[in-house]
N, C-alpha and C. Protein backbone atom coordinates (compact mmCIF):
# COMPACT_ATOMS: atom_id res chain seq x y z
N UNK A 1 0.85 -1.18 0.00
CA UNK A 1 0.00 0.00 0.00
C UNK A 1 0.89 1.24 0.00
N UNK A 2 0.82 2.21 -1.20
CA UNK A 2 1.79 3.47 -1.05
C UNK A 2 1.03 4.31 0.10
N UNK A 3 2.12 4.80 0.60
CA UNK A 3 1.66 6.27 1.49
C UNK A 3 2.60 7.59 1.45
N UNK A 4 1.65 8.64 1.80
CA UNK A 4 2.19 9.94 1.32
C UNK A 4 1.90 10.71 2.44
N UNK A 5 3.36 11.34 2.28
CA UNK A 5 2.94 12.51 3.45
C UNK A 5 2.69 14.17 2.80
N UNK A 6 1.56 14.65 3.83
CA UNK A 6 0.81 15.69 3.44
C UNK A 6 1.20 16.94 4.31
N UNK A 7 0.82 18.42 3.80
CA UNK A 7 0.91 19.54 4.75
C UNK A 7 -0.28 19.98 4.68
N UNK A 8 -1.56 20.59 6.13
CA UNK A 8 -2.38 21.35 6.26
C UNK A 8 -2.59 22.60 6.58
N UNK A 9 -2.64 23.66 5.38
CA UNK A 9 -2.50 25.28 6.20
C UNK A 9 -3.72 25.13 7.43
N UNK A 10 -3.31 25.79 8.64
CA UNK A 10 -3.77 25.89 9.57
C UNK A 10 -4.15 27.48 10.05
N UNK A 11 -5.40 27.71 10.17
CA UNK A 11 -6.03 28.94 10.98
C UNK A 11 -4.57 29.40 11.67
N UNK A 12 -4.55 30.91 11.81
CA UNK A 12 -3.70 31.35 12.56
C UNK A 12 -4.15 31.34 13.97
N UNK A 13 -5.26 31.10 14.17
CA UNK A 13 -5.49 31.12 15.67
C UNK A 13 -5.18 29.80 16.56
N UNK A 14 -4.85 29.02 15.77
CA UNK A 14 -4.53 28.21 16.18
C UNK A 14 -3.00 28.28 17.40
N UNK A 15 -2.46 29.42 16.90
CA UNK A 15 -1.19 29.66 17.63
C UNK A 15 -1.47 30.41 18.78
N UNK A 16 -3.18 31.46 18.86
CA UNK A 16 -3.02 31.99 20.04
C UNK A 16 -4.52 31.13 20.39
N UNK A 17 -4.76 30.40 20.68
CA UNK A 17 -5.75 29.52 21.09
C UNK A 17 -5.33 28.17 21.49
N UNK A 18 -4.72 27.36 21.43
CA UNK A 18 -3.85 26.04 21.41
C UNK A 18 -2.43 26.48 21.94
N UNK A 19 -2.26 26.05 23.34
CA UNK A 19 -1.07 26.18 24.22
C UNK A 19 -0.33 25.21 24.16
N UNK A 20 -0.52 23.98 23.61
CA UNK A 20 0.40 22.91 23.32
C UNK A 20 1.04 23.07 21.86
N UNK A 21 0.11 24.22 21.17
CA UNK A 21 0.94 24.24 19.51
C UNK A 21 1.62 25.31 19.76
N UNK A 22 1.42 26.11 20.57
CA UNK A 22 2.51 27.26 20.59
C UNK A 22 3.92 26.60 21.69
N UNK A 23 3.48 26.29 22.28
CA UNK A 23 4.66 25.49 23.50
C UNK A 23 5.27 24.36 22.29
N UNK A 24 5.16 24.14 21.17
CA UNK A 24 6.17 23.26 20.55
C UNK A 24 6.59 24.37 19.50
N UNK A 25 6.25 25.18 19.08
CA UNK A 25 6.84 26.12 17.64
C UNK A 25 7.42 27.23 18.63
N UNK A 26 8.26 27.27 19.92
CA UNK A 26 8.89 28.59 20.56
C UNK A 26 9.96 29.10 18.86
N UNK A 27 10.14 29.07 18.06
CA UNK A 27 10.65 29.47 17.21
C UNK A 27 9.98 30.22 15.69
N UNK A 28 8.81 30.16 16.38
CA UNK A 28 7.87 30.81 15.45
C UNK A 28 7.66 32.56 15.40
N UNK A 29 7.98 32.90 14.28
CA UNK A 29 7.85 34.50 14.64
C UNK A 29 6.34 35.46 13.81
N UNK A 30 5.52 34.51 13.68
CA UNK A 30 4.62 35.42 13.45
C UNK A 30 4.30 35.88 11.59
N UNK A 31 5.30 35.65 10.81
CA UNK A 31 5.75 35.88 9.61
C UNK A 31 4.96 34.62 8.69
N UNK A 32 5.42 33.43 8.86
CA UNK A 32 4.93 32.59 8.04
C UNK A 32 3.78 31.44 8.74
N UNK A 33 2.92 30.93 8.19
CA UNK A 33 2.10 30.27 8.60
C UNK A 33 2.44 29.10 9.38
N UNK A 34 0.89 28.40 9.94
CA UNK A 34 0.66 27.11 10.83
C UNK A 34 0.31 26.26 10.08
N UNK A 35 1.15 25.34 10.51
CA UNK A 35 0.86 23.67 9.21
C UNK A 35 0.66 22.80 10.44
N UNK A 36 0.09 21.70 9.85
CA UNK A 36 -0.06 20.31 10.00
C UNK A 36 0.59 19.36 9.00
N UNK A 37 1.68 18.26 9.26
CA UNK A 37 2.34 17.58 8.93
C UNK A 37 1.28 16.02 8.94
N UNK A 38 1.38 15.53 8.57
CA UNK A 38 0.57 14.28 8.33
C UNK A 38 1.02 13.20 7.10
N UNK A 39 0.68 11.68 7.73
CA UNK A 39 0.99 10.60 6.39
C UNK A 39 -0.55 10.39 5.96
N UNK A 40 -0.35 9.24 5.38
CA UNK A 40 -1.93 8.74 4.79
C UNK A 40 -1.54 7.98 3.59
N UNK A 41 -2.25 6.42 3.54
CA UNK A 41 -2.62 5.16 2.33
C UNK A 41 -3.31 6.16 1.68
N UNK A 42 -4.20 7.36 2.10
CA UNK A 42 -5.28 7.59 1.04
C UNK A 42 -4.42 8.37 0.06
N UNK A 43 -5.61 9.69 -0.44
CA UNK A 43 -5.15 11.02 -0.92
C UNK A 43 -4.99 11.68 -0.20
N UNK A 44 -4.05 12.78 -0.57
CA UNK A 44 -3.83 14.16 0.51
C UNK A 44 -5.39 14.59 1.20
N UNK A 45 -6.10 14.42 -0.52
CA UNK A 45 -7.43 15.36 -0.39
C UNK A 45 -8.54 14.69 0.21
N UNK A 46 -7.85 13.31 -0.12
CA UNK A 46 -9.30 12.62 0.97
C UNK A 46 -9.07 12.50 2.48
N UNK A 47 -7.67 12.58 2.88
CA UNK A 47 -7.36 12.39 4.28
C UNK A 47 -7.71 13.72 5.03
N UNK A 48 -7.66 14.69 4.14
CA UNK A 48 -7.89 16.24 4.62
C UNK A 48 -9.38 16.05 4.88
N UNK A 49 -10.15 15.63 3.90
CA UNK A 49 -11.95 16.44 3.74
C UNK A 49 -12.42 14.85 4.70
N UNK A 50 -11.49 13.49 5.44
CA UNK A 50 -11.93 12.85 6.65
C UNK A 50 -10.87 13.64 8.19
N UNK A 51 -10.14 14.58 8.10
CA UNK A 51 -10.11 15.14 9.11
C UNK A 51 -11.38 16.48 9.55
N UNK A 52 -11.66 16.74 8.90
CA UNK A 52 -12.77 18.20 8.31
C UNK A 52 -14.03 16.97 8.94
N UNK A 53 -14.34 16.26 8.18
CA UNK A 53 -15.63 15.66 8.96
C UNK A 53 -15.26 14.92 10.28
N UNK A 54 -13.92 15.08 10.87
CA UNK A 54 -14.19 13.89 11.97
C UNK A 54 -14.49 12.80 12.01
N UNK A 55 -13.49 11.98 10.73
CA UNK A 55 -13.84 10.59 10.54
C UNK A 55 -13.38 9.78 11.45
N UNK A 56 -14.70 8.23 11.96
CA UNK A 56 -14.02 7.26 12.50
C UNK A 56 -14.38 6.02 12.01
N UNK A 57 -13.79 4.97 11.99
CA UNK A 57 -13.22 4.13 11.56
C UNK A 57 -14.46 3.14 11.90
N UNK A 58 -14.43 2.04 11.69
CA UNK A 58 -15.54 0.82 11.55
C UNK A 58 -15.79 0.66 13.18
N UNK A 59 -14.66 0.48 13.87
CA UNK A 59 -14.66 0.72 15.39
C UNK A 59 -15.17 2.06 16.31
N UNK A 60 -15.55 2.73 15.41
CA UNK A 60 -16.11 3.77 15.99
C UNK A 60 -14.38 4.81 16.87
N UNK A 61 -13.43 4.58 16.13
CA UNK A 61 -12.18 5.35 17.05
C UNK A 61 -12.09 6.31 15.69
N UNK A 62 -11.91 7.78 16.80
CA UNK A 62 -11.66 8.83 15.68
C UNK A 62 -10.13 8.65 15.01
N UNK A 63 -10.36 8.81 13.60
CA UNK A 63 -8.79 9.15 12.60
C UNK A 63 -8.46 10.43 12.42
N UNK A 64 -9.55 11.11 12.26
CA UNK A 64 -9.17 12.94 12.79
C UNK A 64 -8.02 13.63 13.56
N UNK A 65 -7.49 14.31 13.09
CA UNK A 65 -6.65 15.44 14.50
C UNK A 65 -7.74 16.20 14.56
N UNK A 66 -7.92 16.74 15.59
CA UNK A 66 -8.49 17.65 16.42
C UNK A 66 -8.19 18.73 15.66
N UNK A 67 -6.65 19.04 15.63
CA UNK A 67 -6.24 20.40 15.16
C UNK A 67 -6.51 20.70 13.97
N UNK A 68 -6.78 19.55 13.01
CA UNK A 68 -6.92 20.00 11.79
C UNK A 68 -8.72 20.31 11.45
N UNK A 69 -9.42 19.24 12.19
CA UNK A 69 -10.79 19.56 12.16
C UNK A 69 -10.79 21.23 12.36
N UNK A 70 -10.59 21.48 13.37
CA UNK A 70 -11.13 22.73 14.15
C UNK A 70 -10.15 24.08 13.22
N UNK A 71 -8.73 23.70 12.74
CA UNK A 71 -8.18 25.03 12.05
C UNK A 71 -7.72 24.73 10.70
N UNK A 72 -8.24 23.55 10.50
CA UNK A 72 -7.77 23.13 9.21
C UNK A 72 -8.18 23.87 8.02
N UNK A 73 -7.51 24.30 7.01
CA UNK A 73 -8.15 25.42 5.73
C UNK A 73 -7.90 24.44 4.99
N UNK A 74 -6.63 24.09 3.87
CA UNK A 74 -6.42 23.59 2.54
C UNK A 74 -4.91 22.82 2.60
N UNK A 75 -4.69 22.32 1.70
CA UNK A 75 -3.22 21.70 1.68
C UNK A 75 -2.36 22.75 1.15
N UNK A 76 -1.64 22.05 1.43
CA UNK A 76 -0.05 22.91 0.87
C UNK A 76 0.65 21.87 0.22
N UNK A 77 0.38 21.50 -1.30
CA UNK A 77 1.13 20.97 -1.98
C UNK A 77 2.45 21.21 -2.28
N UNK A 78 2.80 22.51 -2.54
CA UNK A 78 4.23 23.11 -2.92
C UNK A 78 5.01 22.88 -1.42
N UNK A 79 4.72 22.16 -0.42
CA UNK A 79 5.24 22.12 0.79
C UNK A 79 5.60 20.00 0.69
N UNK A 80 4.83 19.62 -0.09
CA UNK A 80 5.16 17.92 0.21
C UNK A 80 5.55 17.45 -1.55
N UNK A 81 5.09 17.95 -1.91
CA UNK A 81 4.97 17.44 -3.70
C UNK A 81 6.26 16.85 -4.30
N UNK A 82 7.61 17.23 -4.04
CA UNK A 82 8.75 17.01 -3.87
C UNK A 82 9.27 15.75 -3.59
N UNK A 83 8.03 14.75 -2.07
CA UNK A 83 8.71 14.04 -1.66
C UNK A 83 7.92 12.59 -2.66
N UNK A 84 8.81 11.80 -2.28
CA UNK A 84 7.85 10.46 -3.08
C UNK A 84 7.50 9.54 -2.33
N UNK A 85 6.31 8.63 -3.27
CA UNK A 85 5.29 7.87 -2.48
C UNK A 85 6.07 6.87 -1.60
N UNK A 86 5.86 6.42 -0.36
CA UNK A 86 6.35 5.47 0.45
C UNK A 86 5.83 4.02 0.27
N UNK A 87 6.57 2.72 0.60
CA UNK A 87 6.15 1.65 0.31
C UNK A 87 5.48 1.09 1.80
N UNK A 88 6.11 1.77 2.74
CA UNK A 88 5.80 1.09 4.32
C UNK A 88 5.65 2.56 5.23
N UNK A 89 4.00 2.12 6.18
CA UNK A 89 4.05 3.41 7.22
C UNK A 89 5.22 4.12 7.34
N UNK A 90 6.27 2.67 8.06
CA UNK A 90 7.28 3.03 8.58
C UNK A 90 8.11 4.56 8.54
N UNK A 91 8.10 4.19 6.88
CA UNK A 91 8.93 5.20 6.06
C UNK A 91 8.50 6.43 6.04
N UNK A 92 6.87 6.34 6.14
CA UNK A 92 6.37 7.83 5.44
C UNK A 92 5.93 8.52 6.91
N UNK A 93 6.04 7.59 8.10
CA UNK A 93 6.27 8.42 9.60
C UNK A 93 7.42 8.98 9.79
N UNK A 94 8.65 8.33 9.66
CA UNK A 94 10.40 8.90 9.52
C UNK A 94 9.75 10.59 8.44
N UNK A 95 9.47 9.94 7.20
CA UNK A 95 9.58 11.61 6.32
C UNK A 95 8.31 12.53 6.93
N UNK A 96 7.46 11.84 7.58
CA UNK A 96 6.73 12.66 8.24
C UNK A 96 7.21 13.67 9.44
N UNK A 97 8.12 12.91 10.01
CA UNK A 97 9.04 13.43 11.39
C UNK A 97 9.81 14.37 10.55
N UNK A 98 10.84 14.30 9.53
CA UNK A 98 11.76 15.23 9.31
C UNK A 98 10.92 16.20 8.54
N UNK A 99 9.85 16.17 7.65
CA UNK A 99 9.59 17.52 6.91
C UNK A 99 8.79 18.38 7.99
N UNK A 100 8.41 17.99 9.46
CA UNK A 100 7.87 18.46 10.50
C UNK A 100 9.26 19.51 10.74
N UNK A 101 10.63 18.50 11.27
CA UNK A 101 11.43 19.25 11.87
C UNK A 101 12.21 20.22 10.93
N UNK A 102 11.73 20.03 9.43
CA UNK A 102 12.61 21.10 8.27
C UNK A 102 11.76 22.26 8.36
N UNK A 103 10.61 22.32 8.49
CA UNK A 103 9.69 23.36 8.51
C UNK A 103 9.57 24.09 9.40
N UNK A 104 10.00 23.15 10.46
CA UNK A 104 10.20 24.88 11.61
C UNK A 104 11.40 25.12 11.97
N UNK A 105 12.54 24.48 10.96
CA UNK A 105 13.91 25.55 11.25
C UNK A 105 13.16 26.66 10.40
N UNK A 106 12.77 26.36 9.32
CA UNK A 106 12.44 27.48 8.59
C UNK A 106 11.40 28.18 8.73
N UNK A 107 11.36 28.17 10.17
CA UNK A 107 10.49 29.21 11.03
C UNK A 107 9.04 28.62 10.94
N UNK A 108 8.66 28.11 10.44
CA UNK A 108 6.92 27.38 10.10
C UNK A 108 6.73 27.38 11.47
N UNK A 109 5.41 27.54 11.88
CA UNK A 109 5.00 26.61 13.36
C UNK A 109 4.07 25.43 12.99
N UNK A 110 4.79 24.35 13.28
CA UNK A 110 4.33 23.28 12.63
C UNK A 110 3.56 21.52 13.85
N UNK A 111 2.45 21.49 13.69
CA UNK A 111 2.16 19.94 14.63
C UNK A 111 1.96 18.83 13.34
N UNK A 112 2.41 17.74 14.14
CA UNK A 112 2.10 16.70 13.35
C UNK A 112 2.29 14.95 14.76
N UNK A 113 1.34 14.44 14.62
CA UNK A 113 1.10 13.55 15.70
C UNK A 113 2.39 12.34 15.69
């Protein structure tokens, strides 16, 4: 099963409303936007429009972030488009972890679970 990792522009309020997203981006200056980092088997666009509805699963357990339901706007393709499809979770959690930690040297304030 390929998987891909995605970016979600995020509401700016998210930075003065959410004390756990500002307590991880102390390097954020206000200048460039709030993302969400994320993998997904699906599409970018379908994993986005089942965070937006608060999707859960056959078990009734939410697959949603919170953060993205509640400040989630649109993707940011020109932010993942670059990277290529993964063959194992494994892999596309590792590139999920580093395009998290590339984005907020470069100042982004960025969550990703």
């Amino acid at each position: 099963m390929p998987y891909r990792v995605y970016v979600v522009e995020l509401s700016r309020r998210v930075f003065t409303e959410h004390a756990r997203f500002r307590a991880a981006n102390p390097q954020f200056n206000g200048m460039l936007e709030c993302l969400y980092v994320g993998q997904t088997s699906k599409t970018p666009q379908e994993r986005l429009q089942q965070h937006k509805e608060g999707h859960r699963n056959a078990q009734g357990r939410k697959l949603s972030a919170n953060i993205v339901q509640r400040y989630g706007i649109y993707l940011r393709p020109s932010l993942y488009e670059h990277l290529p499809v993964f063959k194992t979770r494994k892999e596309a959690l590792a590139a999920e972890k580093q395009l998290t930690l590339e984005l907020r040297r470069k100042r982004y304030a960025v969550w990703s679970n």
